[in-house]
N, C-alpha and C. Protein backbone atom coordinates (compact mmCIF):
# COMPACT_ATOMS: atom_id res chain seq x y z
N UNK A 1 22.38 -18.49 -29.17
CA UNK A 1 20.97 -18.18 -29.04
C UNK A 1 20.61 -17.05 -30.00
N UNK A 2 19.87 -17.29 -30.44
CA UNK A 2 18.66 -16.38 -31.50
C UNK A 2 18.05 -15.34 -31.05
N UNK A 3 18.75 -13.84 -31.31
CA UNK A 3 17.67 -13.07 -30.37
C UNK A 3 17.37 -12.40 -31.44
N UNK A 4 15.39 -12.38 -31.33
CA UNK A 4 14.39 -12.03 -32.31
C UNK A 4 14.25 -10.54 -32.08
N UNK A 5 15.07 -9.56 -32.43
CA UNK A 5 14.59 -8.15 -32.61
C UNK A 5 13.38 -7.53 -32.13
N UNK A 6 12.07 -8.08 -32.87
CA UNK A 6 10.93 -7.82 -33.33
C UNK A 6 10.62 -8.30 -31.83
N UNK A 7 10.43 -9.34 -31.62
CA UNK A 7 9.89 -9.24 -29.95
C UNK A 7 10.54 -8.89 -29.07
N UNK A 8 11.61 -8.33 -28.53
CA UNK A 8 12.17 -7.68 -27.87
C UNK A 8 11.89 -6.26 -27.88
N UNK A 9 11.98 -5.89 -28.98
CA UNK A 9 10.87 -4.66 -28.88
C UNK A 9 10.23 -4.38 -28.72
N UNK A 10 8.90 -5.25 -28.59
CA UNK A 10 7.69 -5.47 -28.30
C UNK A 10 7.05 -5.53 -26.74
N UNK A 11 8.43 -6.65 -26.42
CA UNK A 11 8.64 -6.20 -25.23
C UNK A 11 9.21 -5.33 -24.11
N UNK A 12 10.02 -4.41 -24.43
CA UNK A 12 10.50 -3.25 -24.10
C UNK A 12 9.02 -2.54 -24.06
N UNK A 13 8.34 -2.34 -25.24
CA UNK A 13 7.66 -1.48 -25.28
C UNK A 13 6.18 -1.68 -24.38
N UNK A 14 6.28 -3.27 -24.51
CA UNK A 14 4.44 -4.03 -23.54
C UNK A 14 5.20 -3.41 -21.92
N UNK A 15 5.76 -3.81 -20.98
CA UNK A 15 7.11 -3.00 -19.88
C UNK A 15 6.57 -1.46 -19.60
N UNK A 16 7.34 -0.72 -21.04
CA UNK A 16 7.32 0.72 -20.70
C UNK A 16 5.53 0.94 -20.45
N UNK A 17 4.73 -0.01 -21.15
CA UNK A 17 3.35 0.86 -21.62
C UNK A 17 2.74 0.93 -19.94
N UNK A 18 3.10 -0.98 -20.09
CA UNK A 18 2.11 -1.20 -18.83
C UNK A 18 2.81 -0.49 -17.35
N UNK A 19 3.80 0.01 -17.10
CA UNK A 19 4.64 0.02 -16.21
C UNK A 19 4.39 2.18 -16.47
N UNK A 20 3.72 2.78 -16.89
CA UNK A 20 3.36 4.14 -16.97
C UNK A 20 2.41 4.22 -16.45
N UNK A 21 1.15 3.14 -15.78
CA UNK A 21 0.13 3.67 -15.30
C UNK A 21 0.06 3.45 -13.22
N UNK A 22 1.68 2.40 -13.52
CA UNK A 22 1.74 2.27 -12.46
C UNK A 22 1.92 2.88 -11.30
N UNK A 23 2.61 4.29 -11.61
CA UNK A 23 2.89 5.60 -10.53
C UNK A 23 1.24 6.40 -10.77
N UNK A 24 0.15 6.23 -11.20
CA UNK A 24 -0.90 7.16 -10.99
C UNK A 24 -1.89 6.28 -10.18
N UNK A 25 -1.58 4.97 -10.00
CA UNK A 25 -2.55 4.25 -9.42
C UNK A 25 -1.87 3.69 -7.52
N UNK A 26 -0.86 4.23 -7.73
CA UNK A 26 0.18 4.34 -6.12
C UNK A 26 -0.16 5.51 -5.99
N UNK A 27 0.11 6.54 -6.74
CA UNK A 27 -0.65 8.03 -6.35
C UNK A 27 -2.24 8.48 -5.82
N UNK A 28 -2.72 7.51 -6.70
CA UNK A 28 -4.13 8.04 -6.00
C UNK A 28 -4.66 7.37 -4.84
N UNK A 29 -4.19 5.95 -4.82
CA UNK A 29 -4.17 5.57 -3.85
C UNK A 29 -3.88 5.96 -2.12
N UNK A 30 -2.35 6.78 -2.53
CA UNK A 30 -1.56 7.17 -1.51
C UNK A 30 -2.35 8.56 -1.15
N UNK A 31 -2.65 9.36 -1.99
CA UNK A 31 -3.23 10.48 -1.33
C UNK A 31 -4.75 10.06 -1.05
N UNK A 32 -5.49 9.40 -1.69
CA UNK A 32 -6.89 8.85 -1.17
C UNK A 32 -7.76 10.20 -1.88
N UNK A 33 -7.35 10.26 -3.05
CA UNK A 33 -7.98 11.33 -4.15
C UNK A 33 -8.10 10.84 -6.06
N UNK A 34 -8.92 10.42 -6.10
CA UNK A 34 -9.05 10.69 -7.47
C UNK A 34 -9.50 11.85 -8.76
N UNK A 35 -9.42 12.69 -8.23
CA UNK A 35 -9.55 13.72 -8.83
C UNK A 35 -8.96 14.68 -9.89
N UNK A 36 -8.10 14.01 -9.73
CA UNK A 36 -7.37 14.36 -11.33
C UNK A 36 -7.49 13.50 -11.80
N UNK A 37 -8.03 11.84 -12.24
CA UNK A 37 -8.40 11.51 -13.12
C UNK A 37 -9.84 11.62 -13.61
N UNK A 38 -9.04 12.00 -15.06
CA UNK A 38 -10.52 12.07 -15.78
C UNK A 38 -11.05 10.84 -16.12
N UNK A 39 -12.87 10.80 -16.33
CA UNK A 39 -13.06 9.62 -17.07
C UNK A 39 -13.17 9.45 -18.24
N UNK A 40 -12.88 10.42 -18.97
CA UNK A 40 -12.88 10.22 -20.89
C UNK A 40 -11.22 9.03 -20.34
N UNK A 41 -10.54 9.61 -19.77
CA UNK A 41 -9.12 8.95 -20.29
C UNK A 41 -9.18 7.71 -19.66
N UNK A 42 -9.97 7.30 -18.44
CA UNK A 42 -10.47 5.63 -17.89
C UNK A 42 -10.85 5.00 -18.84
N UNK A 43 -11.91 5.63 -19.58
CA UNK A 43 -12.83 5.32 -20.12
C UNK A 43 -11.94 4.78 -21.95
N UNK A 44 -11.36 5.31 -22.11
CA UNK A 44 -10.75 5.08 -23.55
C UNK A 44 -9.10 4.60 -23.20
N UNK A 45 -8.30 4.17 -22.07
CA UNK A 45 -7.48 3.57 -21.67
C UNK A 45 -7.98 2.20 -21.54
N UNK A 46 -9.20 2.23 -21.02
CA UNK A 46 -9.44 0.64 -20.27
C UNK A 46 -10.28 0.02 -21.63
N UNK A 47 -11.01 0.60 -22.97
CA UNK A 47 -11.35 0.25 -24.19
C UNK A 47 -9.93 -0.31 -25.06
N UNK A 48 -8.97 0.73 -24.49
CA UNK A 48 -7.89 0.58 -25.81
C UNK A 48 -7.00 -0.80 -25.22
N UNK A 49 -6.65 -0.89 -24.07
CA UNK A 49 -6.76 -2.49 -23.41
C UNK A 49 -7.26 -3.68 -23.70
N UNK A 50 -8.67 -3.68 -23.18
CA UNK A 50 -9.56 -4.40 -23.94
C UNK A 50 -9.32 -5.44 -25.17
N UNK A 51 -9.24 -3.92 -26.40
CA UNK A 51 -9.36 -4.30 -27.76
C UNK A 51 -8.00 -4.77 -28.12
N UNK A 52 -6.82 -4.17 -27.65
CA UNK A 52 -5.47 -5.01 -27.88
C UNK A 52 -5.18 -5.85 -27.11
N UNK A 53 -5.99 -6.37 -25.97
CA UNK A 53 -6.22 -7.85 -25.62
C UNK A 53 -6.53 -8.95 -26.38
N UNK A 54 -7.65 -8.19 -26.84
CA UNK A 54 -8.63 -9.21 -27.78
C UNK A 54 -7.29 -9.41 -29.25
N UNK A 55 -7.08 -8.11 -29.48
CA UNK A 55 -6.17 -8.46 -30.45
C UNK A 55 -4.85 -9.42 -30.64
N UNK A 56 -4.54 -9.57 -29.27
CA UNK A 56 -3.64 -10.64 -29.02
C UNK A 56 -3.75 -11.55 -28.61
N UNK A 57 -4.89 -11.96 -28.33
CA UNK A 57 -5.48 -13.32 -28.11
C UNK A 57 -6.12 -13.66 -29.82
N UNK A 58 -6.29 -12.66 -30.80
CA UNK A 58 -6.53 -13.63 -32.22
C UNK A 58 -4.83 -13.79 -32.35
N UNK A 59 -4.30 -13.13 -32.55
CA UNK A 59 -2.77 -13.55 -33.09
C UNK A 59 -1.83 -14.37 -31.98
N UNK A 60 -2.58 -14.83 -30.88
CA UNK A 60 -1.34 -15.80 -30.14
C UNK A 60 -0.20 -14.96 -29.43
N UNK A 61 -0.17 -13.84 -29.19
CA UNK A 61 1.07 -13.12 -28.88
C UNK A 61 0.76 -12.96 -27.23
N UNK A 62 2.05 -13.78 -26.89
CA UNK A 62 1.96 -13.43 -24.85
C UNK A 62 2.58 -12.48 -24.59
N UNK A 63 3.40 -11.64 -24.96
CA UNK A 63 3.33 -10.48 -24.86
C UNK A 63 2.41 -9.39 -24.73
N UNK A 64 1.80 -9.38 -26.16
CA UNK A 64 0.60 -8.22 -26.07
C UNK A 64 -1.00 -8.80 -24.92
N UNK A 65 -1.09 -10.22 -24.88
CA UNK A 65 -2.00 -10.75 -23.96
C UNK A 65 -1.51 -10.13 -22.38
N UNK A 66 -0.05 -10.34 -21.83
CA UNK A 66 0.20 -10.09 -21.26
C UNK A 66 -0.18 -8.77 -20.34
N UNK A 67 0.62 -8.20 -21.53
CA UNK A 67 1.01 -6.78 -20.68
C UNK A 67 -0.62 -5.79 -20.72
N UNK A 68 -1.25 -5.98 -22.06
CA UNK A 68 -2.61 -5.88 -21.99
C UNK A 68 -3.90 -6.20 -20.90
N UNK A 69 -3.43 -7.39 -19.80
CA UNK A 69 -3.84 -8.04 -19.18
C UNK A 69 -3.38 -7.16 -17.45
N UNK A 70 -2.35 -7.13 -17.42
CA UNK A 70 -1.93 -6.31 -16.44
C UNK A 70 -2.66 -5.10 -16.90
N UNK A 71 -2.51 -3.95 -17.79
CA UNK A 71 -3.13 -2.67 -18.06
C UNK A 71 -4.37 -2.94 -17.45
N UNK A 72 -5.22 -3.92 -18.23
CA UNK A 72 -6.80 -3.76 -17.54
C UNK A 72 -7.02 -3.77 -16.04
N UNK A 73 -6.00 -4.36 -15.63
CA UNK A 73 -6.23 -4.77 -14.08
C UNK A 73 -5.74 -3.57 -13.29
N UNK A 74 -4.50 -3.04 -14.02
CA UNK A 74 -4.38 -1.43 -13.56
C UNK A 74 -5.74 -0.54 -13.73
N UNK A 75 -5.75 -0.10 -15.31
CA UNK A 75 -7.39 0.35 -15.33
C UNK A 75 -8.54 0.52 -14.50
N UNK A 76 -8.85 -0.63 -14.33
CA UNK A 76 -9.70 -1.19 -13.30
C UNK A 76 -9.44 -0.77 -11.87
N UNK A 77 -7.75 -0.81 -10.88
CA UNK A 77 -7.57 -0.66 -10.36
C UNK A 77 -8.09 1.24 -9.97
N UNK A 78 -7.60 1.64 -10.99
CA UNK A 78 -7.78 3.64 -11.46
C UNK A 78 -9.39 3.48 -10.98
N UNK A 79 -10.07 2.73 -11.69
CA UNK A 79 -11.23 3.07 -11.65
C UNK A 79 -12.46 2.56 -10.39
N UNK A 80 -11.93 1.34 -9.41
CA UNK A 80 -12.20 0.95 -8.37
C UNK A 80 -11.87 2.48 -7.61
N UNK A 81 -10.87 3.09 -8.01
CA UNK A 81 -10.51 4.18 -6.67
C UNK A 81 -11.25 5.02 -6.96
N UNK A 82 -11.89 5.55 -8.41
CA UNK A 82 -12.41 6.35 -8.75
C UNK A 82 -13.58 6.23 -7.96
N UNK A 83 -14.52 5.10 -8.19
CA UNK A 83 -15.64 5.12 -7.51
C UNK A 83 -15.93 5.11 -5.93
N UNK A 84 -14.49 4.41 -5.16
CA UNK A 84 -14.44 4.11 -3.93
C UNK A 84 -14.25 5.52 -3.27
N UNK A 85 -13.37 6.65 -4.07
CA UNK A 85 -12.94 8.02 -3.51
C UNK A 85 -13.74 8.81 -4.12
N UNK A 86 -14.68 8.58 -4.34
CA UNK A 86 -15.68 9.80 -5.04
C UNK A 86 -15.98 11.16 -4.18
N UNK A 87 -16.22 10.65 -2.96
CA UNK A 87 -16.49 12.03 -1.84
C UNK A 87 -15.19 12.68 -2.05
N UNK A 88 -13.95 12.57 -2.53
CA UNK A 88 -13.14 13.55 -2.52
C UNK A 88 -12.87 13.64 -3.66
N UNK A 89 -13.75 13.49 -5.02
CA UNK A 89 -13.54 13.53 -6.42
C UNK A 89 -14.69 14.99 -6.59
């Protein structure tokens, strides 16, 4: 078997990216506080998603569709709590 470098790395790295927002969105959850997130960083996390979505849906890559795809839904997730926990924001 053929193992392609270049996407394996890619994927290591789609893993590490999407798999870093996952302990702040169990956190805010768990304490029922959003308040240490800011929204410049919602706000330009859930853009930079987005656009390397879009970017991997022109080039065909299930990887970057992927893990891009999970991020937004994390994102989103950050930002559902944001608005839902506001009285303690």
């Amino acid at each position: 078997m053929f193992v392609n470098l270049q996407e394996i790395t890619g994927l290591i790295a789609a893993i590490l990216t999407t798999c870093s927002f996952m302990p702040q969105v169990y956190r805010t959850w768990k304490i029922k506080s959003a308040l240490s997130l800011s929204w410049h960083m919602l706000i330009i996390s859930s853009t930079a998603a987005l656009v390397w979505l879009c970017y991997g849906i022109i080039l065909k890559d299930k990887i970057i569709i992927l893990s891009n795809s999970i991020m937004g839904l994390l994102q989103a997730s950050l930002i559902f709590l944001k608005f839902s926990l506001r009285k303690n924001t």
